[in-house]
PDB file of N, CA and C in Angstrom:
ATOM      1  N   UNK A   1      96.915  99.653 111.011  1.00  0.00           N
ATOM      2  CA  UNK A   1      96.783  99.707 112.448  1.00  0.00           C
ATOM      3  C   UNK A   1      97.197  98.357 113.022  1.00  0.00           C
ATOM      4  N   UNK A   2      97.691  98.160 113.933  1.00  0.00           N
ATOM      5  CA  UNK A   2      98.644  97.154 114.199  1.00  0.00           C
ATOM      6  C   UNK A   2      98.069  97.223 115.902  1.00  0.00           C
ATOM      7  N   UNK A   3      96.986  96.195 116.414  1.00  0.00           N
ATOM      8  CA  UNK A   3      96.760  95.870 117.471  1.00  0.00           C
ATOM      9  C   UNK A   3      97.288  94.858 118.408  1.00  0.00           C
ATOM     10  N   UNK A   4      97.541  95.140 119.798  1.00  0.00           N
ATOM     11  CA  UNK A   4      98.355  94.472 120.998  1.00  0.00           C
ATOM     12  C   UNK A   4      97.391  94.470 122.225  1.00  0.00           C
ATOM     13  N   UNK A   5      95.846  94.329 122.148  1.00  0.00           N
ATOM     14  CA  UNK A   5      95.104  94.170 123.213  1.00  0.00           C
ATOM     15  C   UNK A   5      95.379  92.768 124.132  1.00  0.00           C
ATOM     16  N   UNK A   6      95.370  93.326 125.506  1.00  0.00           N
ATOM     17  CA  UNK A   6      95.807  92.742 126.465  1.00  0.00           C
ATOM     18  C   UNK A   6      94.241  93.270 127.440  1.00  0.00           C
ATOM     19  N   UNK A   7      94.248  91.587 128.493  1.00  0.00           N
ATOM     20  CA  UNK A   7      93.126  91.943 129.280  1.00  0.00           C
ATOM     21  C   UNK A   7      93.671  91.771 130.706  1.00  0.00           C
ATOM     22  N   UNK A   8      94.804  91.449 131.148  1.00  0.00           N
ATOM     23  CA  UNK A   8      95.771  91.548 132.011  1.00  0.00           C
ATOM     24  C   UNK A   8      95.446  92.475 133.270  1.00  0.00           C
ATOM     25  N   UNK A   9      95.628  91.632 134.356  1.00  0.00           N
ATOM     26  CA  UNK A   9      95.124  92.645 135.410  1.00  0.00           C
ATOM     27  C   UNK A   9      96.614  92.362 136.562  1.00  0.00           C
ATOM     28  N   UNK A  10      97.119  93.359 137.368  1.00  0.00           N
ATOM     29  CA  UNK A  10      96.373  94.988 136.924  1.00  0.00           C
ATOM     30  C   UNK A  10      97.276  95.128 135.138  1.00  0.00           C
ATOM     31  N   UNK A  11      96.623  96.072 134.691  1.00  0.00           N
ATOM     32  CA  UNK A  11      96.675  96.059 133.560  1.00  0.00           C
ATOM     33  C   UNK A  11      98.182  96.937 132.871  1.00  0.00           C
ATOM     34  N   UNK A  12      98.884  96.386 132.175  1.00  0.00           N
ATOM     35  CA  UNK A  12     100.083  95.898 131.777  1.00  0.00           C
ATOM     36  C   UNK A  12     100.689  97.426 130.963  1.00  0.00           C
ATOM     37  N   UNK A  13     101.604  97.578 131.219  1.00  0.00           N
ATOM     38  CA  UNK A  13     102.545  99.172 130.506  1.00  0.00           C
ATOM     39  C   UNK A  13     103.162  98.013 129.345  1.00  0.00           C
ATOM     40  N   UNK A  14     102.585  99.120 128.176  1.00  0.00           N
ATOM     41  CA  UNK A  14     102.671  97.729 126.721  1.00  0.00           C
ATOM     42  C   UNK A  14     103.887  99.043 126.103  1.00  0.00           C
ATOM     43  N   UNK A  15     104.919  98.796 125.132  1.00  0.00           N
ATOM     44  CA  UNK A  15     105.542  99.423 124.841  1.00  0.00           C
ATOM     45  C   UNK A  15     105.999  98.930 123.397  1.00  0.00           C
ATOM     46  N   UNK A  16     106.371  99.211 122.323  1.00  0.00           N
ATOM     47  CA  UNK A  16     106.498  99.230 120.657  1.00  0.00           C
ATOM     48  C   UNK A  16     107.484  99.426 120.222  1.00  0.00           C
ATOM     49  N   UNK A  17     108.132  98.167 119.454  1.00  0.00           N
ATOM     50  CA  UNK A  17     109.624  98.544 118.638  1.00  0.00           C
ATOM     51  C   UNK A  17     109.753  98.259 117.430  1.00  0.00           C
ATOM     52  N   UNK A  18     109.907  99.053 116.752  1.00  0.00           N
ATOM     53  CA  UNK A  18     110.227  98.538 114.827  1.00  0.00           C
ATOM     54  C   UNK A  18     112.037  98.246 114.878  1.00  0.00           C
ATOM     55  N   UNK A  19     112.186  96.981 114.406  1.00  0.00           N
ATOM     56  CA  UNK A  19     113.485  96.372 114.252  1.00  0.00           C
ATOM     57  C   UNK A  19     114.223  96.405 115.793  1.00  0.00           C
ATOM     58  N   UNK A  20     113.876  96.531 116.943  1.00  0.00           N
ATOM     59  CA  UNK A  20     114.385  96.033 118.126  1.00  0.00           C
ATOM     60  C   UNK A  20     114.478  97.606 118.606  1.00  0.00           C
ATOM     61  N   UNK A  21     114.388  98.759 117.543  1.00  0.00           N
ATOM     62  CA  UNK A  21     114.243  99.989 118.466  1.00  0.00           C
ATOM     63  C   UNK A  21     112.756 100.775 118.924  1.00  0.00           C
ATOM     64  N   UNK A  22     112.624 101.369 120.477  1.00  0.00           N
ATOM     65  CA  UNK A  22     111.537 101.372 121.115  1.00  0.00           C
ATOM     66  C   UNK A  22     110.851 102.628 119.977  1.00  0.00           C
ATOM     67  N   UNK A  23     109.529 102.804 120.076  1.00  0.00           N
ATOM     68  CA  UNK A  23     108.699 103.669 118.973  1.00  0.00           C
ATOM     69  C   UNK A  23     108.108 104.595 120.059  1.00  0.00           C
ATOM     70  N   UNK A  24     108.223 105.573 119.522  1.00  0.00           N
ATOM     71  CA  UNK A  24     107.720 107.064 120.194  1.00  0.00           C
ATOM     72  C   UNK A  24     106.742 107.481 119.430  1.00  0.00           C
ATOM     73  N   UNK A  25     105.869 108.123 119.792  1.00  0.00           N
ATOM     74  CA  UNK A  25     105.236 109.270 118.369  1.00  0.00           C
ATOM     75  C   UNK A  25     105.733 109.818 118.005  1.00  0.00           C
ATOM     76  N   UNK A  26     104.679 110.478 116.588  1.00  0.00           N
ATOM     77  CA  UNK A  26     105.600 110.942 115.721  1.00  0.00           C
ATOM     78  C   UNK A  26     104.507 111.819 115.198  1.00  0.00           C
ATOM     79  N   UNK A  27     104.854 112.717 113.763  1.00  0.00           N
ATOM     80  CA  UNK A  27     103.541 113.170 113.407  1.00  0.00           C
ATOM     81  C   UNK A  27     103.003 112.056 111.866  1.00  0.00           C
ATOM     82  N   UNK A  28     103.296 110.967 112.146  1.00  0.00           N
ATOM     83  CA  UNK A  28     103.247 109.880 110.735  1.00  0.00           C
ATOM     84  C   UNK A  28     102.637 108.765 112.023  1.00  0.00           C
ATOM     85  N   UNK A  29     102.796 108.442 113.298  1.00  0.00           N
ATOM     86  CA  UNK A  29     102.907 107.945 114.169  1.00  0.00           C
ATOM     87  C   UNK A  29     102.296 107.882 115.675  1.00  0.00           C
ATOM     88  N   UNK A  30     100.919 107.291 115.824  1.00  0.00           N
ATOM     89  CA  UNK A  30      99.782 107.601 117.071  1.00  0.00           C
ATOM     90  C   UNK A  30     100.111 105.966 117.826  1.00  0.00           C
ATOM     91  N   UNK A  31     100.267 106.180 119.334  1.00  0.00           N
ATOM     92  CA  UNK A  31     100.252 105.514 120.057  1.00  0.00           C
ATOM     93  C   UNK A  31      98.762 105.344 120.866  1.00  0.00           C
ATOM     94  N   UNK A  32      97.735 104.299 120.559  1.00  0.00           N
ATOM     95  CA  UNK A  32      96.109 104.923 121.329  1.00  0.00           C
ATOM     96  C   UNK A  32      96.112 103.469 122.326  1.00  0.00           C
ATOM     97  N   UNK A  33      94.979 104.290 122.473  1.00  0.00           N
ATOM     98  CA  UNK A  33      94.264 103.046 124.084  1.00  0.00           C
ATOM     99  C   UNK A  33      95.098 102.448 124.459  1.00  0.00           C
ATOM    100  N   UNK A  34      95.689 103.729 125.240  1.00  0.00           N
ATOM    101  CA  UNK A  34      96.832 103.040 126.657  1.00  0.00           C
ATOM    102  C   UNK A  34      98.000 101.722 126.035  1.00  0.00           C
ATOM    103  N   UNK A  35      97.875 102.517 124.681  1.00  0.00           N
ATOM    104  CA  UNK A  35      99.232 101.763 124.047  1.00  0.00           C
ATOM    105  C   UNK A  35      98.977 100.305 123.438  1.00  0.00           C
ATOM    106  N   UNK A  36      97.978  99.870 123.099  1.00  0.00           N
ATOM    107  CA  UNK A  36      97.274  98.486 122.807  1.00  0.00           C
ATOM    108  C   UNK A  36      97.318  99.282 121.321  1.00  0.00           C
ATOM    109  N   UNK A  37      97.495 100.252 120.466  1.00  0.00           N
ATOM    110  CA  UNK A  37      97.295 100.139 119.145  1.00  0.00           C
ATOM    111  C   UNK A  37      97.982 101.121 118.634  1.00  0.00           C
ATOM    112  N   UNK A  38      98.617 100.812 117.465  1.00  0.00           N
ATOM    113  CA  UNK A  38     100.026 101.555 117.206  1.00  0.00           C
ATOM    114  C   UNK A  38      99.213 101.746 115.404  1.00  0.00           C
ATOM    115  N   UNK A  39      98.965 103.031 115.587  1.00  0.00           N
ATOM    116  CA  UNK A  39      98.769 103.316 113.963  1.00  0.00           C
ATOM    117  C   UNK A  39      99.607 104.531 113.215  1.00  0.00           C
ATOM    118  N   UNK A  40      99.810 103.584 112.137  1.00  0.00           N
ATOM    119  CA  UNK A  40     100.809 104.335 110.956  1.00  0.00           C
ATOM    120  C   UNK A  40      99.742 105.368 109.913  1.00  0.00           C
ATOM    121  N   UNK A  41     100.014 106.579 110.251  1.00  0.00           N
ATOM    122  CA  UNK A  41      99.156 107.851 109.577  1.00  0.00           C
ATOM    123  C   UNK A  41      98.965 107.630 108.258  1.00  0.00           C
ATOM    124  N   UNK A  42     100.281 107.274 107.029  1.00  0.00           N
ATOM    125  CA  UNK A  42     100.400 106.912 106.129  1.00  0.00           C
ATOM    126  C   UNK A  42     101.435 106.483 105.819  1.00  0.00           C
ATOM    127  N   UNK A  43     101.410 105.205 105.432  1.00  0.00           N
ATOM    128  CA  UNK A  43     102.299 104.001 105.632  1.00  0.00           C
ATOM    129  C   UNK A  43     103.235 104.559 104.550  1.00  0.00           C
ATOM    130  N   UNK A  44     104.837 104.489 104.545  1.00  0.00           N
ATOM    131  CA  UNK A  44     105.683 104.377 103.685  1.00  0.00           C
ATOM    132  C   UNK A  44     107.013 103.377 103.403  1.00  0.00           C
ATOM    133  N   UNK A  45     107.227 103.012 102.689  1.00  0.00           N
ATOM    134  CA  UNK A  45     108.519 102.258 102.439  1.00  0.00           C
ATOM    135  C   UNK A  45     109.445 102.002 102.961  1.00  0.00           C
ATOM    136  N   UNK A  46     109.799 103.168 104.079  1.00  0.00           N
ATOM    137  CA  UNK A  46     110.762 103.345 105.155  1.00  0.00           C
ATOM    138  C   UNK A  46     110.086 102.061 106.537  1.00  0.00           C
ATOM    139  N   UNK A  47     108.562 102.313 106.539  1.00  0.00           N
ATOM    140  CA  UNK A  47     107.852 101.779 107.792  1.00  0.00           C
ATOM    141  C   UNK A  47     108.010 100.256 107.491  1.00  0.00           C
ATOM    142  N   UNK A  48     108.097  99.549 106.498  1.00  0.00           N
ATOM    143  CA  UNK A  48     108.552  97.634 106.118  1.00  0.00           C
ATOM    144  C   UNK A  48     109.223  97.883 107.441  1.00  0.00           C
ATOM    145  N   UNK A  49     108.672  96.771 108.028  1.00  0.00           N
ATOM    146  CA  UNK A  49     109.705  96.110 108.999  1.00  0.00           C
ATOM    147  C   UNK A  49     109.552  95.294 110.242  1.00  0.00           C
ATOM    148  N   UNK A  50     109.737  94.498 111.128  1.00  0.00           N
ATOM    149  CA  UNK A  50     109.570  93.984 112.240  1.00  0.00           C
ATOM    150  C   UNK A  50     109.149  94.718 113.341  1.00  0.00           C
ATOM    151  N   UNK A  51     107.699  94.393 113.803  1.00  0.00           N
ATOM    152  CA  UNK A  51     107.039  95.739 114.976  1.00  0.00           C
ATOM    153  C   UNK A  51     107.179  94.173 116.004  1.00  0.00           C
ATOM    154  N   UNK A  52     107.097  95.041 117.472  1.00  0.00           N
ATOM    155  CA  UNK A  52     106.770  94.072 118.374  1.00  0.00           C
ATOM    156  C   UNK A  52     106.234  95.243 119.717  1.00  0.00           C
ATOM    157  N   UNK A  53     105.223  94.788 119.801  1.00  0.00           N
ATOM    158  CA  UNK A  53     104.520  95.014 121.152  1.00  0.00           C
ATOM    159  C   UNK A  53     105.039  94.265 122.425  1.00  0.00           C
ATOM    160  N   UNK A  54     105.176  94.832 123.867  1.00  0.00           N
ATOM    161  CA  UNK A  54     105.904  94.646 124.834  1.00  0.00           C
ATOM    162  C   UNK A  54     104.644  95.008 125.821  1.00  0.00           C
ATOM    163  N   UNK A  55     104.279  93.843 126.384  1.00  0.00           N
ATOM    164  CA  UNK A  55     103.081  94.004 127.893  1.00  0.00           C
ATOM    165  C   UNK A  55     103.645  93.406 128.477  1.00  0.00           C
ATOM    166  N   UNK A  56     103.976  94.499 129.619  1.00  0.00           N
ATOM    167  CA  UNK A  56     104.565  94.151 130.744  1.00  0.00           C
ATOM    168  C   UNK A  56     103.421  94.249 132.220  1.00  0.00           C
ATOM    169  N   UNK A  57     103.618  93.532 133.219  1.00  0.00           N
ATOM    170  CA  UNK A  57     103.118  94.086 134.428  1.00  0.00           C
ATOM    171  C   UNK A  57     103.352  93.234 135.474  1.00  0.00           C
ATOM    172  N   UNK A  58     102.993  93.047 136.772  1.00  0.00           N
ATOM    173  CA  UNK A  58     103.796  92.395 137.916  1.00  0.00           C
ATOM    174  C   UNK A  58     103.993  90.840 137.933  1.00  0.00           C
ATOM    175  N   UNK A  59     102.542  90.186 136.816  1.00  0.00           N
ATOM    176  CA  UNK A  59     102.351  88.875 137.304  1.00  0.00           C
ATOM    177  C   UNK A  59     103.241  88.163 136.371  1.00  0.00           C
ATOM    178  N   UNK A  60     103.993  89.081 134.812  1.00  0.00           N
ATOM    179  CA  UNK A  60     104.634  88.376 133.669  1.00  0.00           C
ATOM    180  C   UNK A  60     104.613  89.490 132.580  1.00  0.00           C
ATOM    181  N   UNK A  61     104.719  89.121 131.397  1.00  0.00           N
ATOM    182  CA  UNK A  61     105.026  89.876 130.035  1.00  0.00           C
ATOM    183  C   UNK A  61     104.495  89.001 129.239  1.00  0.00           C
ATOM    184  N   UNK A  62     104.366  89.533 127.913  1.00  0.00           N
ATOM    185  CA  UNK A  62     103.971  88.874 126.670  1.00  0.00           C
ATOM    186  C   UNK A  62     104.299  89.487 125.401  1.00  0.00           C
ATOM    187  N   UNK A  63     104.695  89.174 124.666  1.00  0.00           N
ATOM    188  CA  UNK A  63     105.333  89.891 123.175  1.00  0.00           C
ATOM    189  C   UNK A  63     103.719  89.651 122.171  1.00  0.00           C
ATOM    190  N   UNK A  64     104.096  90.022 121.046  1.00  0.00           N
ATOM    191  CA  UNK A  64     103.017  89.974 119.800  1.00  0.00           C
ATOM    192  C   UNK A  64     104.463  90.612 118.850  1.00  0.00           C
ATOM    193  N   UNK A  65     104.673  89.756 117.704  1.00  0.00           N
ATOM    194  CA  UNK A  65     104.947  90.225 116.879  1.00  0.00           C
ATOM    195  C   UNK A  65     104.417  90.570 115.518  1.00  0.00           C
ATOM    196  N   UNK A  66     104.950  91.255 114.697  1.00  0.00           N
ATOM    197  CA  UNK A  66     104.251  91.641 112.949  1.00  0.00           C
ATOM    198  C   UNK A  66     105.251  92.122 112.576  1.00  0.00           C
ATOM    199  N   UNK A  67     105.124  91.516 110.978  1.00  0.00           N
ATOM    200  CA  UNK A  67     105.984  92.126 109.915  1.00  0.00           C
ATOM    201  C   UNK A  67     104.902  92.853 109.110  1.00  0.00           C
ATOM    202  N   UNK A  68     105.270  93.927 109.044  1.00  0.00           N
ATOM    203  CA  UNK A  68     105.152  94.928 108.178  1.00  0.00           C
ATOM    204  C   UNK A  68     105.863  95.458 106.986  1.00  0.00           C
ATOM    205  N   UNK A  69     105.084  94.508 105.298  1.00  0.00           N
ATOM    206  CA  UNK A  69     105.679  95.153 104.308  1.00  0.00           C
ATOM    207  C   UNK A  69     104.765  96.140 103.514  1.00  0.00           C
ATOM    208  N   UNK A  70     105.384  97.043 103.225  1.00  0.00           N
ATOM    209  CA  UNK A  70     104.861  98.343 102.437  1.00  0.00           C
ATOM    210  C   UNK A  70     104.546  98.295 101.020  1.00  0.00           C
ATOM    211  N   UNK A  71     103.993  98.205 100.009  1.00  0.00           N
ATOM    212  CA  UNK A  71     103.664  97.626  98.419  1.00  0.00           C
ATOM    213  C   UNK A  71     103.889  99.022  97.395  1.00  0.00           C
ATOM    214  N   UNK A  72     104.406  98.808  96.939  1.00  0.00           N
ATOM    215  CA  UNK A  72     104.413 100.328  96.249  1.00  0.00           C
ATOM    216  C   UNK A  72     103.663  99.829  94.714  1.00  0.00           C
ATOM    217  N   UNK A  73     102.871 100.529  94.251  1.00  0.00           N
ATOM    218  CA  UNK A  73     102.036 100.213  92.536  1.00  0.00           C
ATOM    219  C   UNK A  73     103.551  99.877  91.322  1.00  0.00           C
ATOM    220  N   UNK A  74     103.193  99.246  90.309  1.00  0.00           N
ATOM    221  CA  UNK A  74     103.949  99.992  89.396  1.00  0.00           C
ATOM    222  C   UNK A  74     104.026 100.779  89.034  1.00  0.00           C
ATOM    223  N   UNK A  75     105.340 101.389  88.382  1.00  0.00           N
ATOM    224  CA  UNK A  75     105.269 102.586  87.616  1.00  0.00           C
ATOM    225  C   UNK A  75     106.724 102.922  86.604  1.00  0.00           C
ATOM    226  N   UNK A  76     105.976 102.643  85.582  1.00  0.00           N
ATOM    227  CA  UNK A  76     106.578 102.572  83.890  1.00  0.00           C
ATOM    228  C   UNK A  76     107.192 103.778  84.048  1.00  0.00           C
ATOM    229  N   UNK A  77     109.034 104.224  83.806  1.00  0.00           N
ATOM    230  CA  UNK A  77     109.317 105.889  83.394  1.00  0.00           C
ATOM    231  C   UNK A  77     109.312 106.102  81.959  1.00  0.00           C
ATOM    232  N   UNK A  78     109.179 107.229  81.579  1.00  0.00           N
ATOM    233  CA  UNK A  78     108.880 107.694  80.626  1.00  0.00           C
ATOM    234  C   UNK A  78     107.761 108.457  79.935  1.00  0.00           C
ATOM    235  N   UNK A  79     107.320 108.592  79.024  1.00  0.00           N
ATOM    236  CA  UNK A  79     106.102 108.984  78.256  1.00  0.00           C
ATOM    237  C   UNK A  79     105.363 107.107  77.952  1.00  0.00           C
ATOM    238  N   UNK A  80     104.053 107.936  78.063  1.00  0.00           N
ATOM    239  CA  UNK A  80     102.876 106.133  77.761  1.00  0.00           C
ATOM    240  C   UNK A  80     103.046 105.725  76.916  1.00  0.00           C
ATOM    241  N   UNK A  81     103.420 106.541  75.142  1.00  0.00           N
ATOM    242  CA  UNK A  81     103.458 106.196  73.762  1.00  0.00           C
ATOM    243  C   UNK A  81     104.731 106.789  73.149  1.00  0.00           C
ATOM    244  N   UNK A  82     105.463 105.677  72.397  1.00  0.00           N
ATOM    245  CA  UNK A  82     106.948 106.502  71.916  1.00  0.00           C
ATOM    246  C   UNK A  82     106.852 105.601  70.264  1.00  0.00           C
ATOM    247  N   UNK A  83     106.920 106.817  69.305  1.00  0.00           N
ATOM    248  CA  UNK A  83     106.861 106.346  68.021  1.00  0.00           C
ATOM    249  C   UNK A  83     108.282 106.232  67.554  1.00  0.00           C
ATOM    250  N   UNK A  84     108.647 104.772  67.239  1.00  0.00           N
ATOM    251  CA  UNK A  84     110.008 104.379  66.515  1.00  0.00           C
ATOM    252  C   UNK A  84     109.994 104.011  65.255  1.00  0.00           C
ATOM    253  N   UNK A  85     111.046 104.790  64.178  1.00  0.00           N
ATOM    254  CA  UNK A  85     111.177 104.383  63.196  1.00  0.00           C
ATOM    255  C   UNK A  85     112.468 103.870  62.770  1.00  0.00           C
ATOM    256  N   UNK A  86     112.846 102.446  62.040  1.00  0.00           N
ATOM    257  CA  UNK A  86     113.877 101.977  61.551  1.00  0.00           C
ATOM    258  C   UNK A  86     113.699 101.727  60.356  1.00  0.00           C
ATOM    259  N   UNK A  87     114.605 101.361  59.901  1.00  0.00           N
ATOM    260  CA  UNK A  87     115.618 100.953  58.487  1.00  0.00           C
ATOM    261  C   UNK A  87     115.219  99.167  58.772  1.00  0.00           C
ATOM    262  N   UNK A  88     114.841  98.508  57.553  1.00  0.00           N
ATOM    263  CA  UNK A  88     114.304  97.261  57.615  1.00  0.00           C
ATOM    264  C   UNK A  88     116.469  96.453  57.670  1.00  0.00           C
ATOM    265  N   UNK A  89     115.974  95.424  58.569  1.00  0.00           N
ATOM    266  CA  UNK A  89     117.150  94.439  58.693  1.00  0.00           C
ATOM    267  C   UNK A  89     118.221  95.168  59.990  1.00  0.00           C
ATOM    268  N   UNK A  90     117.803  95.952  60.474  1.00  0.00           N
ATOM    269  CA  UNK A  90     118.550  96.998  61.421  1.00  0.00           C
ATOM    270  C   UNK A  90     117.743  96.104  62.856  1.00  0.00           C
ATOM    271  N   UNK A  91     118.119  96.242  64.072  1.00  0.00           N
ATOM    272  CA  UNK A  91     117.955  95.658  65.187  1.00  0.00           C
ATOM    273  C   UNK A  91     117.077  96.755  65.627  1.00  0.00           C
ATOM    274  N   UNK A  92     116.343  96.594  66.835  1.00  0.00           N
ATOM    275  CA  UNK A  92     115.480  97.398  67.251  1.00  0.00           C
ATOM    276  C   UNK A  92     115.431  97.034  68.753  1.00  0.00           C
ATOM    277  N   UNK A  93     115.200  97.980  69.850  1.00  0.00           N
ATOM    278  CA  UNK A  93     115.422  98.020  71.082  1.00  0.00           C
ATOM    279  C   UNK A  93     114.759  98.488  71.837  1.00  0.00           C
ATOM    280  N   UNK A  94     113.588  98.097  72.644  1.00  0.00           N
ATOM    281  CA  UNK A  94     112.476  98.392  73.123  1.00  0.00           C
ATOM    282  C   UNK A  94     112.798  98.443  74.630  1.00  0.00           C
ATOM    283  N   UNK A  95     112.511  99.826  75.235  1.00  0.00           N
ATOM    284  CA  UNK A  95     113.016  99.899  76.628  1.00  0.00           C
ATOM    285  C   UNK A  95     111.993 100.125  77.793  1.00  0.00           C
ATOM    286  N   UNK A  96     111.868  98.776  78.886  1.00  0.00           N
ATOM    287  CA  UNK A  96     110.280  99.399  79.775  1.00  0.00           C
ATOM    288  C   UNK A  96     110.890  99.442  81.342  1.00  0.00           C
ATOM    289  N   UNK A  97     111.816 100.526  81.629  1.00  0.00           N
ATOM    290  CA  UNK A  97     111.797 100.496  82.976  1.00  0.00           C
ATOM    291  C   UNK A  97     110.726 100.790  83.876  1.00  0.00           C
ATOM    292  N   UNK A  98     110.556  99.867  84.263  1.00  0.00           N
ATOM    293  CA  UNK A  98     109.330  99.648  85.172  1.00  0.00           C
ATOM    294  C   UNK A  98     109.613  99.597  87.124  1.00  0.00           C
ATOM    295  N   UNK A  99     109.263 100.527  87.916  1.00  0.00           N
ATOM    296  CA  UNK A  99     109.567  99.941  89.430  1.00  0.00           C
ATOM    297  C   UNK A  99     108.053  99.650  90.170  1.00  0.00           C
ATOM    298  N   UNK A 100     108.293  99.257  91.350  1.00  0.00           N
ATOM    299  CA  UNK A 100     107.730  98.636  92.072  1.00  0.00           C
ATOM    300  C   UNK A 100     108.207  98.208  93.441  1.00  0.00           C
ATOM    301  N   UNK A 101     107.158  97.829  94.521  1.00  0.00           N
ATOM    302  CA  UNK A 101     107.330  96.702  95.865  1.00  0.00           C
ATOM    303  C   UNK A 101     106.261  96.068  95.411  1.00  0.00           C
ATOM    304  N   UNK A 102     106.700  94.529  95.398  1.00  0.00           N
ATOM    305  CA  UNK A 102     107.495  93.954  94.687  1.00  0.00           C
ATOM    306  C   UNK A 102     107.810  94.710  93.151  1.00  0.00           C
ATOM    307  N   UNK A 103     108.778  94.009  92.724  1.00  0.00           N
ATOM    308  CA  UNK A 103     109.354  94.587  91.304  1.00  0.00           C
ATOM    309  C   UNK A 103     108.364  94.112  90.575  1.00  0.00           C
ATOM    310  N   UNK A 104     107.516  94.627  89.743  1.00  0.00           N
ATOM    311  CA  UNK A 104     106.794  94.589  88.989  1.00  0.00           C
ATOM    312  C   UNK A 104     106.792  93.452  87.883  1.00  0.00           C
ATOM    313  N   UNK A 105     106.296  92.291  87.073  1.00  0.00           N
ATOM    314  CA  UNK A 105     106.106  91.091  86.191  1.00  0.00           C
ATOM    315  C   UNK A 105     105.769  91.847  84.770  1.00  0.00           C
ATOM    316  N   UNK A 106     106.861  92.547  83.733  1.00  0.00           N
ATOM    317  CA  UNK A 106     106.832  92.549  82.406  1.00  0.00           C
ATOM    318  C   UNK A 106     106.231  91.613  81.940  1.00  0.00           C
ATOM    319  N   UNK A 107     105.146  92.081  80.990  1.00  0.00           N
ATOM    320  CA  UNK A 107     104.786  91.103  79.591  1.00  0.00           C
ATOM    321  C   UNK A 107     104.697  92.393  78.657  1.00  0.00           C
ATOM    322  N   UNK A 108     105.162  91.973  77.217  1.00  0.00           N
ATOM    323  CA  UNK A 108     105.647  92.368  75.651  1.00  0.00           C
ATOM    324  C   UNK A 108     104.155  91.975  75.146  1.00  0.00           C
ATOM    325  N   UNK A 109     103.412  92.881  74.742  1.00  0.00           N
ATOM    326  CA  UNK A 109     102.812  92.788  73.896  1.00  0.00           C
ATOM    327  C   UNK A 109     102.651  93.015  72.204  1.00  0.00           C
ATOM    328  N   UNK A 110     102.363  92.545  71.224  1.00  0.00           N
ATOM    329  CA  UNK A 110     102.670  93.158  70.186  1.00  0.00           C
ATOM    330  C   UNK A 110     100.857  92.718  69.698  1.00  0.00           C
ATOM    331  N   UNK A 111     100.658  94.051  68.682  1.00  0.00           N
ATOM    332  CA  UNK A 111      99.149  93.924  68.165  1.00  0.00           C
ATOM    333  C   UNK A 111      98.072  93.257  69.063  1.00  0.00           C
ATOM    334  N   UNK A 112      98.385  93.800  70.680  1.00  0.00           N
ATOM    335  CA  UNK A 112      97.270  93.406  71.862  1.00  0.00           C
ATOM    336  C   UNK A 112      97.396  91.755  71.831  1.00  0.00           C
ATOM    337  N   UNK A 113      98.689  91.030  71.223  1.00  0.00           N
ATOM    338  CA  UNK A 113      98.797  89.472  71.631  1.00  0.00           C
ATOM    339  C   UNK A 113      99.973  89.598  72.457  1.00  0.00           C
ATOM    340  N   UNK A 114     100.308  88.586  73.524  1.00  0.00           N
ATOM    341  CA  UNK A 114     101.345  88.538  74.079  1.00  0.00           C
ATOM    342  C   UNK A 114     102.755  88.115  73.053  1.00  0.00           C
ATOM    343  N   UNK A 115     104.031  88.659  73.262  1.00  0.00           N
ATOM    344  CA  UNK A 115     105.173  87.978  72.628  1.00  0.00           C
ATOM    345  C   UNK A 115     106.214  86.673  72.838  1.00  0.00           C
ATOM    346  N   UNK A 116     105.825  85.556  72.403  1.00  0.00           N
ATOM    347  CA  UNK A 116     106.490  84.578  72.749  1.00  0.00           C
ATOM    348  C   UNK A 116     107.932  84.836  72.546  1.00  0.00           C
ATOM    349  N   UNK A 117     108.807  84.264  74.018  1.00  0.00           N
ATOM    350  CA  UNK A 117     110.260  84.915  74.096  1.00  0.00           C
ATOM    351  C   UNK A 117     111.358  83.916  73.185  1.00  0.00           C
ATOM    352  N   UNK A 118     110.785  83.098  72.403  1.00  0.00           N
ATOM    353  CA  UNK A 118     110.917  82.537  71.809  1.00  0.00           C
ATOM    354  C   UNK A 118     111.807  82.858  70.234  1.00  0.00           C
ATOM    355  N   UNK A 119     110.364  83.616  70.271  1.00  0.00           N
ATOM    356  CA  UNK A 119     110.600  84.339  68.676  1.00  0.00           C
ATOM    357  C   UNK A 119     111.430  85.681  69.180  1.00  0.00           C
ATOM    358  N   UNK A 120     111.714  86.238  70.402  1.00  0.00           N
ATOM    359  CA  UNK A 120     112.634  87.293  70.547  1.00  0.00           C
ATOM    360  C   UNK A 120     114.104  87.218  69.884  1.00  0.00           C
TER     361      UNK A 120
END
């Protein structure tokens, strides 16, 4: 919820733009109390972005800005457990596509110790 309370008399026609374009409702999208509070139903990835509130009225104006970024969890593809078998002296290739907002911080574990990239 992203608040723009103003105590402005007479009291001010406030208006809402994500990235410089004006915001309407929506059904993801509630404009309340005479436009002082702009709430996102359920925030998505698309919604990241530069909001700005606009109070206007006879005596002047006033902006409020916010950035709005969206976080998405990690999430590993694949199956949780994959059993590999090799041939001793053969190379071996361990694959963890992992996404995220932000991109997610890999660590290699081997026998529940971390793997120094060292010895990789």
């Amino acid at each position: 919820m992203l608040e723009c309370e103003s105590n402005a008399i007479p009291p001010p026609v406030i208006t809402w733009y994500k990235n410089r374009h004006i915001i309407s409702e929506s059904a993801n999208v509630e404009i309340l109390a005479d436009g002082q509070t702009l709430r996102i139903k359920s925030a998505e990835v698309s919604d990241t972005g530069q909001y700005v509130c606009k109070a206007i009225n006879i005596a002047g104006r006033d902006d409020k800005n916010f950035h709005l970024n969206v976080y998405v969890p990690p999430n590993i593809e694949g199956p949780e457990q994959e059993f590999i078998n090799e041939t001793i002296n053969n190379p071996v290739t361990f694959v963890c596509d992992a996404t995220g907002i932000p991109p997610p911080t890999l660590v290699w574990l081997k026998n529940g110790k971390p793997i120094d990239r060292l010895l990789c």
